[in-house]
N, C-alpha and C. Protein backbone atom coordinates (compact mmCIF):
# COMPACT_ATOMS: atom_id res chain seq x y z
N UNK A 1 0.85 -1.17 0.00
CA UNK A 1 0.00 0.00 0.00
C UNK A 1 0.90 1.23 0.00
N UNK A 2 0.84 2.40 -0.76
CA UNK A 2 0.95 3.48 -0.78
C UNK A 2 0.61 4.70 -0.54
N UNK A 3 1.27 4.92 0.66
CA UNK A 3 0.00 6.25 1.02
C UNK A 3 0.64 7.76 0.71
N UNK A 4 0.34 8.53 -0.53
CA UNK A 4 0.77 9.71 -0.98
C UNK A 4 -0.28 10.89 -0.76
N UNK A 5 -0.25 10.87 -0.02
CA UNK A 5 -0.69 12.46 0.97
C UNK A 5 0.02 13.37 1.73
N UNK A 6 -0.69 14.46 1.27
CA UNK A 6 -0.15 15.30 2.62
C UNK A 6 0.01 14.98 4.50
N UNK A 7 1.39 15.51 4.79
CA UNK A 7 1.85 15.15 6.06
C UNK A 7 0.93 14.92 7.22
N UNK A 8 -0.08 15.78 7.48
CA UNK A 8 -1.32 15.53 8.03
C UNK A 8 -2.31 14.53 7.73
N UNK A 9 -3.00 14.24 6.44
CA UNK A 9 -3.31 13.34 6.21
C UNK A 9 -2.58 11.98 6.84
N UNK A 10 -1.54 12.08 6.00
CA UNK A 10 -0.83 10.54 6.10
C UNK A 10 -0.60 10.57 7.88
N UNK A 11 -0.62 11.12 8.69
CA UNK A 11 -0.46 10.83 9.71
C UNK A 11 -2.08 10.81 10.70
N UNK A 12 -3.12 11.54 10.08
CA UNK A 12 -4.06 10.88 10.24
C UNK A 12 -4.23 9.39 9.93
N UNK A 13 -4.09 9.02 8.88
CA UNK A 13 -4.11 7.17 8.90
C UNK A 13 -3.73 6.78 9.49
N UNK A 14 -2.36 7.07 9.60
CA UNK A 14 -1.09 5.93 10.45
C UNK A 14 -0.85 6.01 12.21
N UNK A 15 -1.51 7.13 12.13
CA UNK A 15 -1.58 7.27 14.10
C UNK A 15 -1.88 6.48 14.51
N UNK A 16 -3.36 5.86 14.47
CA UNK A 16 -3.90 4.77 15.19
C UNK A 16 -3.08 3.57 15.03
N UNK A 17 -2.08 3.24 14.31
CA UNK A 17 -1.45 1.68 14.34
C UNK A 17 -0.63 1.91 14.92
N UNK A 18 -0.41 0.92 16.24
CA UNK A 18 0.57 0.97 17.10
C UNK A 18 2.38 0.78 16.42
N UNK A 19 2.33 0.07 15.49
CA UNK A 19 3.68 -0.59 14.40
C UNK A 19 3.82 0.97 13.74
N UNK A 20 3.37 1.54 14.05
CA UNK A 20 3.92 3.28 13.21
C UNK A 20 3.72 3.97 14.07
N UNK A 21 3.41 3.83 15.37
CA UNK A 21 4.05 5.14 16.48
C UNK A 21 4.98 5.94 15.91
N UNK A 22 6.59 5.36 15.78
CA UNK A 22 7.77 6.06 15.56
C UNK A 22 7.23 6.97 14.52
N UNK A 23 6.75 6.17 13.43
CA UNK A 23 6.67 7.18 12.48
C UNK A 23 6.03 8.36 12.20
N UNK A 24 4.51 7.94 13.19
CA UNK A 24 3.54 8.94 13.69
C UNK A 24 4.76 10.68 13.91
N UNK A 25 5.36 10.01 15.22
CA UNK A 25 6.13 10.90 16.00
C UNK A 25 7.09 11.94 15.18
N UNK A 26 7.42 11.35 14.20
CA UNK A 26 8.35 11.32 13.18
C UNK A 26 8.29 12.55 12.15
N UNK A 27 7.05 12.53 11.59
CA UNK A 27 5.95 12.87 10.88
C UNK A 27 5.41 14.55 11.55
N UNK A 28 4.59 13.89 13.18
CA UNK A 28 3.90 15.27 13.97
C UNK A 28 4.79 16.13 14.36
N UNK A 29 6.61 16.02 14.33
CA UNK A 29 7.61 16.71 14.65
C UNK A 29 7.62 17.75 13.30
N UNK A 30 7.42 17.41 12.00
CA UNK A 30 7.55 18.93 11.25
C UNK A 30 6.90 19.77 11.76
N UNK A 31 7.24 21.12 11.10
CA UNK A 31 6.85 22.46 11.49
C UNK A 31 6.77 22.81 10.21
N UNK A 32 5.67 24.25 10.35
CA UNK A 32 5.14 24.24 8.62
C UNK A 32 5.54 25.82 8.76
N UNK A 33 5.19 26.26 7.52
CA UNK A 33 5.30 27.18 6.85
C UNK A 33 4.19 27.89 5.97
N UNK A 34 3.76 29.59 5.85
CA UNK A 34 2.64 29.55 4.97
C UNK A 34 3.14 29.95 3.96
N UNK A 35 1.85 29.73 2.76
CA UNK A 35 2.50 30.30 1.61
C UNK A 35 0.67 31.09 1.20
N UNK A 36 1.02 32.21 1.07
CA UNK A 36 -0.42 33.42 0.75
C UNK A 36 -0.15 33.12 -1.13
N UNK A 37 -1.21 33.19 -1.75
CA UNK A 37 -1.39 33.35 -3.10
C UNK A 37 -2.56 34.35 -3.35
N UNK A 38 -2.52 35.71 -4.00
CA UNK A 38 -3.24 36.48 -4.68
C UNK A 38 -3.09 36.41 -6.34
N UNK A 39 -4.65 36.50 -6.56
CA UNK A 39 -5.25 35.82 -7.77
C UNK A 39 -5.33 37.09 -8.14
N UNK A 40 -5.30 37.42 -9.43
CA UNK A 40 -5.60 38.90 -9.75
C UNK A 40 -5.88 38.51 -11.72
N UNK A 41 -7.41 39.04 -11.93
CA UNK A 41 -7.86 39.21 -13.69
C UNK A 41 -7.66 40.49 -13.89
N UNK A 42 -6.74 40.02 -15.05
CA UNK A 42 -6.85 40.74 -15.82
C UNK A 42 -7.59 40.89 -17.52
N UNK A 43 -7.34 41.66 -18.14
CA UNK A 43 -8.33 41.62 -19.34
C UNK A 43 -7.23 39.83 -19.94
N UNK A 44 -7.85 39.57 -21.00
CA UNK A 44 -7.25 37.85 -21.77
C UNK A 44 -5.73 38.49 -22.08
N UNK A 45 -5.76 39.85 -22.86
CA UNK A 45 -4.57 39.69 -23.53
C UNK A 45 -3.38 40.11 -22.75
N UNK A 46 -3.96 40.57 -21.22
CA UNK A 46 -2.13 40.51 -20.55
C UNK A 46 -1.37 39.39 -20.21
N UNK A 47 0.16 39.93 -20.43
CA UNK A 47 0.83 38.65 -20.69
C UNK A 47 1.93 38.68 -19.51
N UNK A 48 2.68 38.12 -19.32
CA UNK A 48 3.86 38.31 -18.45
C UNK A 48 5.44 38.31 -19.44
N UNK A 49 4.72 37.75 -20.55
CA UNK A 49 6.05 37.13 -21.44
C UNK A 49 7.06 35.94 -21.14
N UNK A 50 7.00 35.33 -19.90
CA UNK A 50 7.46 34.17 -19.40
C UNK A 50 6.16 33.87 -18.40
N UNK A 51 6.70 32.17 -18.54
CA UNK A 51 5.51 31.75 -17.26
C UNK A 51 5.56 31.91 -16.00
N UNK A 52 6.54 32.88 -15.46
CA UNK A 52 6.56 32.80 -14.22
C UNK A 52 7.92 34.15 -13.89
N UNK A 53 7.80 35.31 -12.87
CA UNK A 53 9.07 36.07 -12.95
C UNK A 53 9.09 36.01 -11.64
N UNK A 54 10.38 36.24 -10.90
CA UNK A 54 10.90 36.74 -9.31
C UNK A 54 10.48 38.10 -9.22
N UNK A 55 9.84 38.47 -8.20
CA UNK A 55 9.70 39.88 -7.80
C UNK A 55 10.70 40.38 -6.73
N UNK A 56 11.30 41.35 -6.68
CA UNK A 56 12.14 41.62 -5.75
C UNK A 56 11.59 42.93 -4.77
N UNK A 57 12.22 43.13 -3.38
CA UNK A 57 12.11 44.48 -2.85
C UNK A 57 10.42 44.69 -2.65
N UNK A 58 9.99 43.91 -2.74
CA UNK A 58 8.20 43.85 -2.30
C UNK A 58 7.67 42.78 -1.45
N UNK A 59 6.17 42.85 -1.10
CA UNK A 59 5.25 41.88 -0.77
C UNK A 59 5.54 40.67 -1.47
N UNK A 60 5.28 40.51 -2.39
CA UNK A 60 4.64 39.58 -3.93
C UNK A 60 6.37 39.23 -3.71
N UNK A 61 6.78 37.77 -3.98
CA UNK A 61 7.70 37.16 -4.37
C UNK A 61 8.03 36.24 -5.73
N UNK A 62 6.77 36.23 -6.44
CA UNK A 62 6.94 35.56 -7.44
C UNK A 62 5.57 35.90 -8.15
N UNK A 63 5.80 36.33 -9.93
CA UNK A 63 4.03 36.24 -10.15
C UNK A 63 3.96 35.24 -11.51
N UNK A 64 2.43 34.20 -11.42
CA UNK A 64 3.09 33.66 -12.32
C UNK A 64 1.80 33.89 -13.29
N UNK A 65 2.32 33.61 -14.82
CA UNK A 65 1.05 34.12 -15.42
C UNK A 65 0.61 33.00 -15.70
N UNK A 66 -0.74 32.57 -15.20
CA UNK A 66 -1.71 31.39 -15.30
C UNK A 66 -2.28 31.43 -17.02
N UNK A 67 -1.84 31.93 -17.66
CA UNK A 67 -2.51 31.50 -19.26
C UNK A 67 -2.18 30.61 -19.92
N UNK A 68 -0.60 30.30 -19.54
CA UNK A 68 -0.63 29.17 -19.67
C UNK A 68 -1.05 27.62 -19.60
N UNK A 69 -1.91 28.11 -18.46
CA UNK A 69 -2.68 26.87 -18.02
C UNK A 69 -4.13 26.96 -18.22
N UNK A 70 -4.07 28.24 -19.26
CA UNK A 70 -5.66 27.99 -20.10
C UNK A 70 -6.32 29.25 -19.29
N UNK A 71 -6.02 30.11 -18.20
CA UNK A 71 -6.64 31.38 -17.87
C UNK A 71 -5.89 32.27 -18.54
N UNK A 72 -6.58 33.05 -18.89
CA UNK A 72 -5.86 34.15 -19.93
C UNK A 72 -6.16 34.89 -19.04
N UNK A 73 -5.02 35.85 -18.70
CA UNK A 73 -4.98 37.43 -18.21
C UNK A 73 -4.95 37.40 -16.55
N UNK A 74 -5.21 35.81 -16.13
CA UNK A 74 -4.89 35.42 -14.46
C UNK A 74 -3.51 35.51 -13.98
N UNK A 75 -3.08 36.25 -13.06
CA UNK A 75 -1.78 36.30 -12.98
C UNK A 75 -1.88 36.04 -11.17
N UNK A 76 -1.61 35.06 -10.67
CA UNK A 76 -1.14 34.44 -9.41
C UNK A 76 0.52 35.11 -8.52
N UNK A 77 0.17 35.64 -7.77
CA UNK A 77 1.26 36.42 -6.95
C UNK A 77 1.66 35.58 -5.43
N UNK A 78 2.70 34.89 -5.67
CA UNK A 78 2.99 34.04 -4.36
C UNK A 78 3.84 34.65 -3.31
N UNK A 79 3.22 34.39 -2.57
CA UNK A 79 4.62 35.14 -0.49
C UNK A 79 4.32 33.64 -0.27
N UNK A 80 5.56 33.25 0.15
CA UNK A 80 6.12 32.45 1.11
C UNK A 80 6.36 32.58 1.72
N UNK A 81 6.15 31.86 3.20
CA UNK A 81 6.31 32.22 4.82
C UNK A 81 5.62 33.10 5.47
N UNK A 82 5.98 33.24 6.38
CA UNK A 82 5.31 34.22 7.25
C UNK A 82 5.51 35.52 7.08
N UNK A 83 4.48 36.50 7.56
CA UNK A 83 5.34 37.85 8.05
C UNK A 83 3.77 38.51 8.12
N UNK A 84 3.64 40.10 7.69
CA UNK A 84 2.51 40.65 8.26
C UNK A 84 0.99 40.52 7.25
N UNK A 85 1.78 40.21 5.88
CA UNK A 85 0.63 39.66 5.30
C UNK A 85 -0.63 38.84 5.28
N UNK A 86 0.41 37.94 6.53
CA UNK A 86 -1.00 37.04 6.88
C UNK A 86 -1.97 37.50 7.86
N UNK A 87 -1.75 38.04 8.33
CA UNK A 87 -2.83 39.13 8.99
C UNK A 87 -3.56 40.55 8.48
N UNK A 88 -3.04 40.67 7.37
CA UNK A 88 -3.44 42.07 6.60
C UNK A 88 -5.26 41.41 5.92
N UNK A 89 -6.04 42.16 6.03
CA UNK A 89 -7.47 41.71 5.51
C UNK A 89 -7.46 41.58 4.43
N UNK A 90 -7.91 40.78 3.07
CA UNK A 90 -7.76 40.33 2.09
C UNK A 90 -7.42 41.54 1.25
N UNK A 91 -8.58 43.09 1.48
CA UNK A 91 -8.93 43.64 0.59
C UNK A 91 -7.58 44.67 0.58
N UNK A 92 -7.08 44.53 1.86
CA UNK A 92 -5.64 45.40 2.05
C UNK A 92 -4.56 44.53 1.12
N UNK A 93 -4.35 43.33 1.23
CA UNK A 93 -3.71 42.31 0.78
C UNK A 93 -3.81 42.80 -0.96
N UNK A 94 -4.62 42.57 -1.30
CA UNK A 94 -5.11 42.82 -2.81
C UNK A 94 -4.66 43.84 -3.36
N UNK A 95 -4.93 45.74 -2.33
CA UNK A 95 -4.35 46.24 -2.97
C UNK A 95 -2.79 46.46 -2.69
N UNK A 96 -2.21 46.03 -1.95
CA UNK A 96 -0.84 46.14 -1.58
C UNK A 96 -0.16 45.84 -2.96
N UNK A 97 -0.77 44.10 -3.07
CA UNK A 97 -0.22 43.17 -4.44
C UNK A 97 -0.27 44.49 -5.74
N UNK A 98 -1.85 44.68 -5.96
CA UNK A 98 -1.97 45.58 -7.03
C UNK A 98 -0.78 46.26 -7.12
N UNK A 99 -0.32 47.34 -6.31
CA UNK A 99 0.22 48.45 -6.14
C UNK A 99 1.58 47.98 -6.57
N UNK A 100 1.97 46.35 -6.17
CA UNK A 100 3.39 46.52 -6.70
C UNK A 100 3.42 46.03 -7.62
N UNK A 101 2.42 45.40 -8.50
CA UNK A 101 2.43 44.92 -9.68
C UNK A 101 2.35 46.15 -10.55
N UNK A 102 1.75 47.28 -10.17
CA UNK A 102 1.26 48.46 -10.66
C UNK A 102 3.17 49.45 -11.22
N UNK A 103 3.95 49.35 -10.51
CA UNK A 103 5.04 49.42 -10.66
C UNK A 103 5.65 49.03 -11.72
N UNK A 104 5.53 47.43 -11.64
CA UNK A 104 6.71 46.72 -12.80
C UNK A 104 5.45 46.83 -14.05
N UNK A 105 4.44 46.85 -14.27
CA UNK A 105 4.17 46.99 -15.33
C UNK A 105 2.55 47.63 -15.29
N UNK A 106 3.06 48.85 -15.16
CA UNK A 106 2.84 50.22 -15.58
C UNK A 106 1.50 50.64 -16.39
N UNK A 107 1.46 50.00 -17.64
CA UNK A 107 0.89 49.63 -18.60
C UNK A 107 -0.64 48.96 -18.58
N UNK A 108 -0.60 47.93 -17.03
CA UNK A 108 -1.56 46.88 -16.85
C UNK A 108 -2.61 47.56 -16.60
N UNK A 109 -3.89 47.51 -16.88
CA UNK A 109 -5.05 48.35 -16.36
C UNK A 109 -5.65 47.95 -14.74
N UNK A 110 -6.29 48.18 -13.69
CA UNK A 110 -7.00 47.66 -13.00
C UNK A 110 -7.26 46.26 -12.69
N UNK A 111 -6.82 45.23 -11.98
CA UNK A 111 -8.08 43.87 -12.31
C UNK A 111 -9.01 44.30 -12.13
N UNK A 112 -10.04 43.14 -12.57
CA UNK A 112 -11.11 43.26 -12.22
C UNK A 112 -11.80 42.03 -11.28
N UNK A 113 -10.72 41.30 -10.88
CA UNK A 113 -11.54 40.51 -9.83
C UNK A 113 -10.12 39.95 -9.32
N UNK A 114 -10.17 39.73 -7.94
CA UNK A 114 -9.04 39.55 -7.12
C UNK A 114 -9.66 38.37 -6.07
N UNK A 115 -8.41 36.86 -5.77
CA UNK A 115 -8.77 36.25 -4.59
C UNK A 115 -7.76 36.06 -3.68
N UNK A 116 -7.88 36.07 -2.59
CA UNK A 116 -6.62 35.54 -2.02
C UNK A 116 -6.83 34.56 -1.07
N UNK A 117 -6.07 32.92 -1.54
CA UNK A 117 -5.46 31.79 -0.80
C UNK A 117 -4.90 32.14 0.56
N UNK A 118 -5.15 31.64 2.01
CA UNK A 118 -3.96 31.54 2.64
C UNK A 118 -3.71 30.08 2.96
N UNK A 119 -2.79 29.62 2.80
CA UNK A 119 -2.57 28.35 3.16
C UNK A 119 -0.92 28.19 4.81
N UNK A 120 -2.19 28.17 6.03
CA UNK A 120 -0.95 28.45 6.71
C UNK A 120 -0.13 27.07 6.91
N UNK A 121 -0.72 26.02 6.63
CA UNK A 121 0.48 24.56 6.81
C UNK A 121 1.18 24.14 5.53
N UNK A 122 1.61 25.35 4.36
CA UNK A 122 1.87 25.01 3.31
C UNK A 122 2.46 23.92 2.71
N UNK A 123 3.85 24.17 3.63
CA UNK A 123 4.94 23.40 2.94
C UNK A 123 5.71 23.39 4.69
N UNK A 124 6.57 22.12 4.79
CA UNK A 124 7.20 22.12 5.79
C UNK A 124 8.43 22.90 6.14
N UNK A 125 8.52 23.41 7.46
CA UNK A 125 9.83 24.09 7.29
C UNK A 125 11.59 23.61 7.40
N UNK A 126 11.98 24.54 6.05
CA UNK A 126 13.16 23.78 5.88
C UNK A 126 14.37 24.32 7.09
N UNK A 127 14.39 23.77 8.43
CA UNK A 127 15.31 24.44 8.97
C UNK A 127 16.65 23.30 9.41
N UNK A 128 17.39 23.75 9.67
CA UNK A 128 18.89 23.09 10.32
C UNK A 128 18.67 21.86 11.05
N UNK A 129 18.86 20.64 10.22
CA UNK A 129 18.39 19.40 10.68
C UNK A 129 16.85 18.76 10.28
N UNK A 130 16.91 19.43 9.30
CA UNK A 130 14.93 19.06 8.87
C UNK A 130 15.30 17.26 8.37
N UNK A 131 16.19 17.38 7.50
CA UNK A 131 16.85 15.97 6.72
C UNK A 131 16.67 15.06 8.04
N UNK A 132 17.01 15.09 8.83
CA UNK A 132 16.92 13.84 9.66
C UNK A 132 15.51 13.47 10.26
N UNK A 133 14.63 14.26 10.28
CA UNK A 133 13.15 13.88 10.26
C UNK A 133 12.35 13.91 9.68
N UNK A 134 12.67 14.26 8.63
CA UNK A 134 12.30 13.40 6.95
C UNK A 134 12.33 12.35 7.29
N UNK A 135 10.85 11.76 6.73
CA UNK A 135 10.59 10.16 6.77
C UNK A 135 11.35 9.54 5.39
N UNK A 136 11.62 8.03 5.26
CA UNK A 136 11.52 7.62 3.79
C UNK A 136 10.54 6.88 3.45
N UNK A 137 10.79 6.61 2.25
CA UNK A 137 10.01 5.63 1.75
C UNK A 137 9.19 4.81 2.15
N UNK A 138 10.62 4.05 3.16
CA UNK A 138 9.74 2.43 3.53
C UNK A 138 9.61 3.16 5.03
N UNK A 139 8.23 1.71 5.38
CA UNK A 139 8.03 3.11 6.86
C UNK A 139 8.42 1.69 7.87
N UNK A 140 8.86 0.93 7.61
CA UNK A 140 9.25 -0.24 8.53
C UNK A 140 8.04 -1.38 8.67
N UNK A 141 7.15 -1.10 7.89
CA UNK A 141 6.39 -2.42 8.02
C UNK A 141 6.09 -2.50 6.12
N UNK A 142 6.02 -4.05 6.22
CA UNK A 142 5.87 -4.48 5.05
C UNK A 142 5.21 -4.22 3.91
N UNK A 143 5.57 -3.79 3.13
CA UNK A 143 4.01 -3.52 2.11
C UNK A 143 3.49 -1.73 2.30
N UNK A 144 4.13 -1.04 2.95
CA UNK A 144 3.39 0.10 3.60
C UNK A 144 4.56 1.41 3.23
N UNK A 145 4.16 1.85 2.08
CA UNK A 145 5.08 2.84 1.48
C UNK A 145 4.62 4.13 1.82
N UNK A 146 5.42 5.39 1.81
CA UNK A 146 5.39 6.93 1.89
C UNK A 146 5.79 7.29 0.46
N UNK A 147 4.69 8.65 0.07
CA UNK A 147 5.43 9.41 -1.14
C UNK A 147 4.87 10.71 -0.28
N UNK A 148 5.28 11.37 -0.73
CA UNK A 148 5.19 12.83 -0.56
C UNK A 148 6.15 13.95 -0.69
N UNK A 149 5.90 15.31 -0.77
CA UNK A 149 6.84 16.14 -0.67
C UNK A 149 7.96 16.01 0.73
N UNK A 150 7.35 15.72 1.65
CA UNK A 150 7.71 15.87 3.11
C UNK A 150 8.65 14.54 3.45
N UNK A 151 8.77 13.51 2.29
CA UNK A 151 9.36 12.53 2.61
C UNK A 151 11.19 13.18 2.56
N UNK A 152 11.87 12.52 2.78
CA UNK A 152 13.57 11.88 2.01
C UNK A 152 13.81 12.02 0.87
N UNK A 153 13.68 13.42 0.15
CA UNK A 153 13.88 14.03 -0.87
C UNK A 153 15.53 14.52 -1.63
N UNK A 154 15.74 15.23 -0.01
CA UNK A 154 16.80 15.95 -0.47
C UNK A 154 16.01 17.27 -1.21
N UNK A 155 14.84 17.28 -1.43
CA UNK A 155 14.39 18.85 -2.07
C UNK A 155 13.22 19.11 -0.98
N UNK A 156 13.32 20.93 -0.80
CA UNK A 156 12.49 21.17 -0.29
C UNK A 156 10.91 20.84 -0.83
N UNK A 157 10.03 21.07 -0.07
CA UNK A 157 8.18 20.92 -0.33
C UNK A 157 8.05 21.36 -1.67
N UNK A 158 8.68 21.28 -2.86
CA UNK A 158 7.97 21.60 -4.37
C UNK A 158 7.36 20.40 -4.99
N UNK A 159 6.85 20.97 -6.11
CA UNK A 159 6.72 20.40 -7.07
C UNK A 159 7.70 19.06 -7.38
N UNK A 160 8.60 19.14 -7.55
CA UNK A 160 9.75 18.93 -7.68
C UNK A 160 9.97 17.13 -6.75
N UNK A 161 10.32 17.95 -5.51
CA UNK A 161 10.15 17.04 -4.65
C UNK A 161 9.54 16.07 -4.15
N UNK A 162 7.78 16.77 -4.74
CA UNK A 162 6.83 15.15 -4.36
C UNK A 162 7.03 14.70 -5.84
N UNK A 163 6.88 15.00 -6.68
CA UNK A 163 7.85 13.99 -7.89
C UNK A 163 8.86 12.76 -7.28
N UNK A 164 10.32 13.24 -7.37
CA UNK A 164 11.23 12.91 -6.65
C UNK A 164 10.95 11.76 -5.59
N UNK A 165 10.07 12.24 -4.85
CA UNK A 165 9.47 11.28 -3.85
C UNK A 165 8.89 9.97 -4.88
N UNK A 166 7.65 10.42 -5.48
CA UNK A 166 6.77 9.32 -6.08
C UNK A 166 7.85 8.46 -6.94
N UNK A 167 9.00 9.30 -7.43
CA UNK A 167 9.61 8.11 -8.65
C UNK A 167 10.85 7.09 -7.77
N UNK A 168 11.04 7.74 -6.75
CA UNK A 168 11.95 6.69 -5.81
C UNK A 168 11.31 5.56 -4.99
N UNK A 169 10.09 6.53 -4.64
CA UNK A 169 9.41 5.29 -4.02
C UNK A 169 9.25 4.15 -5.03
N UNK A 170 8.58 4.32 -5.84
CA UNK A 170 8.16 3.64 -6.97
C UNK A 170 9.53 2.78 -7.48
N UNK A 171 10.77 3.12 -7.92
CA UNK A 171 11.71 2.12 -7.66
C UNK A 171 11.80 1.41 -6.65
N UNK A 172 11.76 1.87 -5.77
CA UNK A 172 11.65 1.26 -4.33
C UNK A 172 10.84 -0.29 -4.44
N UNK A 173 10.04 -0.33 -4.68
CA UNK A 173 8.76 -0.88 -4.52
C UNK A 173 9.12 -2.01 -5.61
N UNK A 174 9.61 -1.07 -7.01
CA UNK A 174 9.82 -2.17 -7.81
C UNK A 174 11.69 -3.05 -7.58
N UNK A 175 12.31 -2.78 -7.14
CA UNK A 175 12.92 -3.63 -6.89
C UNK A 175 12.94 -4.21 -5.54
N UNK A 176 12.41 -3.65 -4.51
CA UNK A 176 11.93 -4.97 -3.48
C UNK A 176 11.07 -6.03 -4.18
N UNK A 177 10.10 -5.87 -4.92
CA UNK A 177 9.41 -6.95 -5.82
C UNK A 177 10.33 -7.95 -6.52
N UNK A 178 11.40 -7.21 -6.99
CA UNK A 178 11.73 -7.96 -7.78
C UNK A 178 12.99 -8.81 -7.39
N UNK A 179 13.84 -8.90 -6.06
CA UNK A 179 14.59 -9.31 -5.30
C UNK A 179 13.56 -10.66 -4.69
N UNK A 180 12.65 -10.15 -4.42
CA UNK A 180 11.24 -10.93 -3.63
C UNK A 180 11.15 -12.24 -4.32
């Protein structure tokens, strides 16, 4: 069995079995991190010109332009971590974002419809010694695999990483089978 969920999740399942205590423990020891996302329309034809730019010296740390993924003129503005944003009221939040998007491109008219995500257990935090309570793969009982971002990566909580996760496990799995 494979259980590829988020860190909470997967430790909702596995709490109750006494044979995954450790791992329970293992698991409820991360510490998280938020990550805020403001949604902001614009008319179809604004573009960013790449799918995604770094913002510097502001709120907004990254904006990416969602048309690629079939919204035209949606442009997604990500903060990672903490700080006073997550307490700022959406509509302050919104125009803060506006205001510095309003900067780098000048040009953009108004949105016209704005949301903002907070997600405060985003991603786990990467601090000094996180690697050693990183779970892996195998969780010590038979048959009973981990994927996730939060696993024995070596990469922080991306994209990236629960990849990484799913394709090792998945060797994993296939050559214990095949030793078997």
């Amino acid at each position: 069995m494979l259980v590829a969920a988020s860190p909470g999740e997967c430790l909702r399942l596995i709490e109750p079995h006494a044979p995954l205590h450790d791992l329970a423990r293992q698991i409820a020891a991360l510490r998280y991190e938020p990550i805020c996302t403001v949604y902001l329309q614009y008319p179809s034809d604004i573009r960013l010109g790449s799918e995604m730019i770094g913002l510097l010296d502001g709120t907004g740390q990254w904006i990416l332009d969602l048309g690629a993924a079939g919204q035209s003129g949606r442009m997604a503005v990500v903060i990672s971590g903490p700080g006073p944003h997550m307490a700022w009221e959406n509509d302050a939040l919104i125009a803060h974002i506006r205001d510095q998007l309003q900067e780098h491109f000048p040009q953009w008219p108004e949105p016209s419809h704005a949301l903002v995500i907070r997600e405060k257990r985003a991603t786990f935090s990467c601090r000094a010694g996180i690697e050693a309570q990183r779970p892996s793969a195998r969780t010590g009982v038979e048959g009973l695999w981990l994927a996730g971002d939060y696993t024995d990566t070596g990469f922080p909580a991306t994209l990236e990483g629960a990849l990484r996760s799913g394709v090792r496990c998945a060797r994993e799995i296939i050559a214990e089978r095949a030793a078997g």
